[in-house]
Protein backbone atom coordinates (compact mmCIF):
# COMPACT_ATOMS: atom_id res chain seq x y z
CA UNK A 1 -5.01 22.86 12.89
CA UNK A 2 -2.87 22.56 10.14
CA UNK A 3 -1.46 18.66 9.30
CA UNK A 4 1.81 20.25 7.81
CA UNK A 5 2.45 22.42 11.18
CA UNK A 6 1.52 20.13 13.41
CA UNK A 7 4.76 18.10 13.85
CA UNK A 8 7.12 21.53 14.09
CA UNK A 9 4.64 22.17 17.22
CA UNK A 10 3.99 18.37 18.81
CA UNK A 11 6.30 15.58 20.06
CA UNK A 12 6.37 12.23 18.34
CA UNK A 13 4.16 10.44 21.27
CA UNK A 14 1.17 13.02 20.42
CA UNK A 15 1.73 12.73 16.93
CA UNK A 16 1.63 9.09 16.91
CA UNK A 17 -1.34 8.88 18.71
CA UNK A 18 -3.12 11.12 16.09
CA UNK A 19 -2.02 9.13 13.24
CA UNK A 20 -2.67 6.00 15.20
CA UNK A 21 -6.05 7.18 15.14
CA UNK A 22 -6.30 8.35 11.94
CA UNK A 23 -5.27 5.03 10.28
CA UNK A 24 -7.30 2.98 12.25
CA UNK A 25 -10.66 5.00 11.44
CA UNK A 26 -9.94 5.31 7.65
CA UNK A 27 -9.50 1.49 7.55
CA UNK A 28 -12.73 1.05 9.78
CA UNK A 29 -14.77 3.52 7.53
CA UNK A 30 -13.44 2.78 4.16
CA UNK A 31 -13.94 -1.24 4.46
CA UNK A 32 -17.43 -0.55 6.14
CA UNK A 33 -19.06 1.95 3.83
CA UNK A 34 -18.29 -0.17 1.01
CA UNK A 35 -20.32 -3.25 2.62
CA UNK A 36 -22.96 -0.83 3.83
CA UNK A 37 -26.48 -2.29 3.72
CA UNK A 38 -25.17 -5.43 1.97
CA UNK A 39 -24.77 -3.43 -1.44
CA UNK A 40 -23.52 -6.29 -3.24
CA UNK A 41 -26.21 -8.23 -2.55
CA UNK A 42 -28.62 -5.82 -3.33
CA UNK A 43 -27.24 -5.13 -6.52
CA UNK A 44 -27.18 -9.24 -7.08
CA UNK A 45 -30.69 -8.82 -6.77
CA UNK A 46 -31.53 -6.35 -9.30
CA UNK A 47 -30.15 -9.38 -11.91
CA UNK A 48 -26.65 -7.57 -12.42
CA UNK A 49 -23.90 -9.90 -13.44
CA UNK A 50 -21.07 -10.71 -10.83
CA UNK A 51 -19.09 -8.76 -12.65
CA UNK A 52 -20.63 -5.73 -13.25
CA UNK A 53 -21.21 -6.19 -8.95
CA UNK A 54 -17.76 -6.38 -8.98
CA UNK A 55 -16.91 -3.28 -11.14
CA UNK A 56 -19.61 -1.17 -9.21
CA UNK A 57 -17.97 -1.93 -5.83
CA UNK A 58 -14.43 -1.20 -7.45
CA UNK A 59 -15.98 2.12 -8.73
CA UNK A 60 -17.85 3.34 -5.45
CA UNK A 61 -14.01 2.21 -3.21
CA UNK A 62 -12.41 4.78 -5.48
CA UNK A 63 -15.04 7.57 -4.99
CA UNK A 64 -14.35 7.03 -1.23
CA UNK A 65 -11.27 7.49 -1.41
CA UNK A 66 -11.20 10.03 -3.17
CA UNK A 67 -13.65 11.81 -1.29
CA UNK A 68 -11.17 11.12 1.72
CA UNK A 69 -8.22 12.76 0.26
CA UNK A 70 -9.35 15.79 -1.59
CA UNK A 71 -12.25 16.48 0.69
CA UNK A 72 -12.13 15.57 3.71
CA UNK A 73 -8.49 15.44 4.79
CA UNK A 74 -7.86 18.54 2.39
CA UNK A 75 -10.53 20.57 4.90
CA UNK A 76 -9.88 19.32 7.98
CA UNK A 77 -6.17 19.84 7.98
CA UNK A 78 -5.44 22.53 6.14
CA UNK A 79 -7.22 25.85 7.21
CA UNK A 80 -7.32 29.31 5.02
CA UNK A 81 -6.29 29.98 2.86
CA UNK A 82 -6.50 26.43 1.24
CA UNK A 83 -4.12 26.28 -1.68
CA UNK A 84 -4.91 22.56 -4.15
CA UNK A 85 -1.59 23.03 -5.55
CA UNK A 86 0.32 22.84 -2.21
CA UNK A 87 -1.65 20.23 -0.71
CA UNK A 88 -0.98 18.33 -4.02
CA UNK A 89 2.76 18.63 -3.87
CA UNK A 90 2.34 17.01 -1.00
CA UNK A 91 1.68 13.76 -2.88
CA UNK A 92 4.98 13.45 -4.62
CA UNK A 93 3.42 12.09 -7.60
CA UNK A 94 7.30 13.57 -9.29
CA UNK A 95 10.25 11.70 -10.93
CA UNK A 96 12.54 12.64 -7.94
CA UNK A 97 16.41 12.38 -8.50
CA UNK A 98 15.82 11.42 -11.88
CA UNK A 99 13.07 9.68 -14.25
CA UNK A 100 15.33 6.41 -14.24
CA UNK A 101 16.11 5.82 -10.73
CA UNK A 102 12.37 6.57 -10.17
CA UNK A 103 11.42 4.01 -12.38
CA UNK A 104 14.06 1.41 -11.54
CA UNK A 105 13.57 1.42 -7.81
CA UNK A 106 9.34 0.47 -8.75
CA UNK A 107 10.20 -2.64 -11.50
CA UNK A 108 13.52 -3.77 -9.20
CA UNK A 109 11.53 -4.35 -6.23
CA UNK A 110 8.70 -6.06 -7.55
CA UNK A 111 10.89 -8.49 -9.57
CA UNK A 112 12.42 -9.14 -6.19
CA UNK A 113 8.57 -9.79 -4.70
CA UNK A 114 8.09 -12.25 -7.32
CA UNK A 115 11.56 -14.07 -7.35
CA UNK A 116 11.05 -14.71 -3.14
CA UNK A 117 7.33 -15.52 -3.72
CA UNK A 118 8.42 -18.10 -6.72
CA UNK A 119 11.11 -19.25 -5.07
CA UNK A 120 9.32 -19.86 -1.26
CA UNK A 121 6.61 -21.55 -3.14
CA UNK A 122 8.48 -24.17 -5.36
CA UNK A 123 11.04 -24.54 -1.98
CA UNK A 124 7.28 -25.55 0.18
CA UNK A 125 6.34 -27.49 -2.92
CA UNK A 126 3.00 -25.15 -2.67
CA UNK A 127 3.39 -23.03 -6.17
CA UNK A 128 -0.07 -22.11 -7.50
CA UNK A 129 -0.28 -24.51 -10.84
CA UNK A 130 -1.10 -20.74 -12.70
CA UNK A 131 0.47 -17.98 -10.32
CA UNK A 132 -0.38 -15.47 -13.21
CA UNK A 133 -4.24 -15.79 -13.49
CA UNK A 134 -4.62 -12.47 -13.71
CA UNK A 135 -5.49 -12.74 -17.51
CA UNK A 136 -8.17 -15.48 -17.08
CA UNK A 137 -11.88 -14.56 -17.02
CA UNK A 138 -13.26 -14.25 -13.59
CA UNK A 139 -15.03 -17.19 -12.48
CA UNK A 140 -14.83 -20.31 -10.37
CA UNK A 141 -14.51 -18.40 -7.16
CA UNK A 142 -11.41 -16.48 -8.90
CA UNK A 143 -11.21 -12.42 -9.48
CA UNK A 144 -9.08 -13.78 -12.77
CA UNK A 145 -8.58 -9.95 -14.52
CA UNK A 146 -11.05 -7.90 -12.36
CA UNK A 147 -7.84 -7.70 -9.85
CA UNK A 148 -6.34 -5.61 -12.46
CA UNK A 149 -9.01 -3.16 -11.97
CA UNK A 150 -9.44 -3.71 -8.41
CA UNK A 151 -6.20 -3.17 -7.67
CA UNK A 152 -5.53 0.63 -9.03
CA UNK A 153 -7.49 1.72 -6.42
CA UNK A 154 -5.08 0.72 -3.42
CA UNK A 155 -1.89 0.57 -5.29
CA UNK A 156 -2.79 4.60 -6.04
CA UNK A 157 -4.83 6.09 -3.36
CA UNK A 158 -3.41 4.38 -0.50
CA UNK A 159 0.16 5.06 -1.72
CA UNK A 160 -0.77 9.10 -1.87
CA UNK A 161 -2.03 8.79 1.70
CA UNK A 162 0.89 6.97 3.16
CA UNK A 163 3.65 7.23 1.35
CA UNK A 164 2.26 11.04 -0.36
CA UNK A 165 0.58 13.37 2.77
CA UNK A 166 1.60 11.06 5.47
CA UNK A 167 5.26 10.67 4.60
CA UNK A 168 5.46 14.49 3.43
CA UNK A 169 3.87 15.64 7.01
CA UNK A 170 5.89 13.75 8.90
CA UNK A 171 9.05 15.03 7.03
CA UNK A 172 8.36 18.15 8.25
CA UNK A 173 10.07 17.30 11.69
CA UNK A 174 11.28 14.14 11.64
CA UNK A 175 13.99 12.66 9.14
CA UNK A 176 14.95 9.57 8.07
CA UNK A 177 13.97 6.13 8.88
CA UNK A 178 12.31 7.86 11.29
CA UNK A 179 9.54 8.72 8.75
CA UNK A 180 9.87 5.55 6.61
CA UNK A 181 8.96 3.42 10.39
CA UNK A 182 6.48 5.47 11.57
CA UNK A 183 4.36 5.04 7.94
CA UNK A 184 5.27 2.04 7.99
CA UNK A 185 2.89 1.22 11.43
CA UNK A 186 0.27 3.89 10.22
CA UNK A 187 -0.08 1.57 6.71
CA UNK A 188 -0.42 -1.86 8.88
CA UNK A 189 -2.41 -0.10 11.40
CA UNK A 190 -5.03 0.51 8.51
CA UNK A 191 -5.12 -3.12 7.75
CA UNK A 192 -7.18 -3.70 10.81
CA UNK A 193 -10.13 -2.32 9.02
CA UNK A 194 -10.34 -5.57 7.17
CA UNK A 195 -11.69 -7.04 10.55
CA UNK A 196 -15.09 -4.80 10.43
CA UNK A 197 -16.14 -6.93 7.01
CA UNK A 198 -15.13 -10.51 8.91
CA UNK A 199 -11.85 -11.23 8.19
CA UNK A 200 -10.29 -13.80 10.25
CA UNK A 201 -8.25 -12.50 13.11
CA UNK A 202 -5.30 -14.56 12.54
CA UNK A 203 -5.08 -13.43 8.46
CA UNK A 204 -5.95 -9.65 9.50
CA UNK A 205 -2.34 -9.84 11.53
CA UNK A 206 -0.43 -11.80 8.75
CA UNK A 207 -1.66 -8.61 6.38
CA UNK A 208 -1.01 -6.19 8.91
CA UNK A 209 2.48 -7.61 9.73
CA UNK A 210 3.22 -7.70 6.15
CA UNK A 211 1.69 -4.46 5.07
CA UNK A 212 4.32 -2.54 8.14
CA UNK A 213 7.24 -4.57 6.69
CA UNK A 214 6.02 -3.69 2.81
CA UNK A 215 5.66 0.17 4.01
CA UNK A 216 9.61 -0.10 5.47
CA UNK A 217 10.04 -1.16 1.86
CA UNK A 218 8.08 1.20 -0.06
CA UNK A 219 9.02 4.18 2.36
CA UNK A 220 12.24 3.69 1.79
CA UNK A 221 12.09 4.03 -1.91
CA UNK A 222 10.03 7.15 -0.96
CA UNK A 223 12.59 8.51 0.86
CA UNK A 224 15.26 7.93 -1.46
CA UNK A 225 13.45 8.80 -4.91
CA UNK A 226 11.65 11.45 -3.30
CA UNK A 227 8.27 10.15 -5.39
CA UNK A 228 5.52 7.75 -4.62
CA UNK A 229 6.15 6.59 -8.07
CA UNK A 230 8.01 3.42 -7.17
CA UNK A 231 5.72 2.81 -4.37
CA UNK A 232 2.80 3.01 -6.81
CA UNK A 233 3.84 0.57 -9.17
CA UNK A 234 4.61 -2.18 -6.76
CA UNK A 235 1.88 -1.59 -4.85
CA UNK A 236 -0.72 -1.88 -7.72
CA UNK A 237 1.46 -5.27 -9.49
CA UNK A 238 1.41 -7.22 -6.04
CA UNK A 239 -2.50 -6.59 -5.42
CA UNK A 240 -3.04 -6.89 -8.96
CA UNK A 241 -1.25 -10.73 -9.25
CA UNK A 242 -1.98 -11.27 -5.33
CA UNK A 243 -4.03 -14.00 -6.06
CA UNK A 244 -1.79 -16.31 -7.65
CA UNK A 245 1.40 -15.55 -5.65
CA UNK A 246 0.06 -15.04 -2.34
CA UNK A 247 -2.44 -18.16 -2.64
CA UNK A 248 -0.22 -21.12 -2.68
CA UNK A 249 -1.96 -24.87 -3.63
CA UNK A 250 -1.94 -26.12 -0.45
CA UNK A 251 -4.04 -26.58 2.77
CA UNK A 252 -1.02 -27.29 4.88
CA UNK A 253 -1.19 -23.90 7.28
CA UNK A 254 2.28 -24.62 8.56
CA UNK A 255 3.51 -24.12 5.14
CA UNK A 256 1.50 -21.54 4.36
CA UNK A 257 2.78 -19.53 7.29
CA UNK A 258 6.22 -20.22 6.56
CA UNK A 259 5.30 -18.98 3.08
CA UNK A 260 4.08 -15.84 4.38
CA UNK A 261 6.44 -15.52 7.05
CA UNK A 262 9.27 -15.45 4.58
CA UNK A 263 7.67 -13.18 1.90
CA UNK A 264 7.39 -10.72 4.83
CA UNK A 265 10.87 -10.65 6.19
CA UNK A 266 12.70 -12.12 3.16
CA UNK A 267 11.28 -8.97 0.22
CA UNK A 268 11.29 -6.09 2.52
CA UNK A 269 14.83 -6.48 3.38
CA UNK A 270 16.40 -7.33 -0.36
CA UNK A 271 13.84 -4.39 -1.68
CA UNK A 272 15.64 -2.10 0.49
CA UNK A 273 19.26 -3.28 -0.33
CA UNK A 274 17.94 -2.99 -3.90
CA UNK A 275 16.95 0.74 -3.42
CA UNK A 276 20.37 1.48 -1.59
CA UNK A 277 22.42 -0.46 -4.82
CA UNK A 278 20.39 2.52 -7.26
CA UNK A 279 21.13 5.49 -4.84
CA UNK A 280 24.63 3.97 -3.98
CA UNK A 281 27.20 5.88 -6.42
CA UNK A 282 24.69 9.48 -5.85
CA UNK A 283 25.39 8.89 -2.14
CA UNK A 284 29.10 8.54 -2.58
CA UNK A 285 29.16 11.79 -5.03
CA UNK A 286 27.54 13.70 -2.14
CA UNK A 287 29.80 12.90 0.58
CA UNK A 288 32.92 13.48 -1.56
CA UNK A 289 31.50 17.35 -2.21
CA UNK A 290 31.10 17.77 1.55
């Protein structure tokens, strides 16, 4: 079976249900190996600093997933002969339209994430007292700069699997928001994995509600830049300064669910508008040609 003929040859229902499954195992496996036979706490005992843990863990997440893309998905969905450079095309790691609608589609959005973040927090009187930790030292029960390592490793892999072979697979029969929807629920169906390494129920469905309305987001860019690019960079910035923006100072839950609840209807929707402002005038150049 090849991933890239299967939608010219299967109905949506089918499909979904394979990439339903597909998500949901990726998540599963991904989350699990990495807490397989309590690693961290094995490597705690050989005397290894936290951080060093920490970097290790980072490290072995990113041989996973690379494992995952080149290797496993690469052979079990494409059969002979296998060409690299097709399935890598596939990623739309490109400048699309052009270099600097690419690139402005990426920064515009996430200074939109952090304007409604700011903004819900001082409005719930819950802003962190330093929302930009990211350049402390870890420490004190905080990831401090480590997120900004931690955080290539979703903000790129999981943005060539969703928004890269996903998105480009599905795009082979469906168009549209069509595509940018149905990644959408495959990238919050993956979320669910966080519940195999104890999550709390009730924060696994926050994420995976806000990772679905994120992906309409960040497959919309997709779809209109034709690159990952934009994806990437917000992506990797909101998991990178996630734990000063998305941690608020408070221990109120109602406000913190407000505070979520907003972030995940509230940036989606001006992201989007944002992305339709760049692509506006092109749009209106290529209905006056028709």
């Amino acid at each position: 079976m090849k991933l890239r003929e299967w939608f010219k040859t299967h109905p949506l229902f089918t499909a979904f249900i394979l990439f339903l499954i597909l998500s949901l195992s990726v998540g599963i496996v991904y989350l699990s190996i990495t807490n397989l036979f309590s690693l961290n706490d094995f490597l705690v005992g050989l005397g290894l600093s936290s951080i060093t843990v920490s970097l290790i863990s980072y490290a072995l997440r990113a041989i996973i997933a690379v494992i995952a893309i080149f290797v496993v998905i690469y052979l079990l969905f494409y059969q002979k002969p296998r060409n690299l450079v097709e399935y890598t095309q596939e990623f739309n790691l490109t400048k699309g339209h052009s270099w600097v609608k690419t690139i402005s589609c990426g920064f515009l959005s996430i200074m939109i994430y952090f304007a409604v973040a700011i903004s819900l927090s001082i409005g719930l009187e819950i802003l962190e007292e330093n929302p930009f930790i990211f350049y402390q030292a870890p420490g004190d029960g905080k990831a401090g700069w480590l997120l900004l390592i931690a955080a290539i490793n979703p903000g790129v892999f999981e943005e060539i699997g969703f928004r890269g072979i996903i998105f480009s697979n599905l795009e082979k029969k469906y168009k549209g928001w069509v595509v940018v929807i149905l990644s959408a629920i495959f990238f919050g169906l993956f979320h669910f994995g966080s519940l195999t390494i104890g999550e709390n129920p009730f924060t696994v469905i926050f994420l995976v509600l806000m990772s679905t309305t994120f992906g309409l987001a960040w497959g919309y860019m997709r779809l209109k830049t034709k690159s990952i690019i934009p994806s990437i960079i917000v992506h990797y910035l909101i998991d990178a300064l996630s734990e000063g923006l998305l941690s608020p100072n408070t221990t109120d839950q109602g406000k913190f669910g407000i505070f979520i609840i907003g972030l995940i209807f509230l940036y989606p929707l001006l992201s989007i508008l944002s992305t339709k402002l760049i692509f506006f005038s092109l749009e209106r150049q290529a209905r006056e040609t028709k």
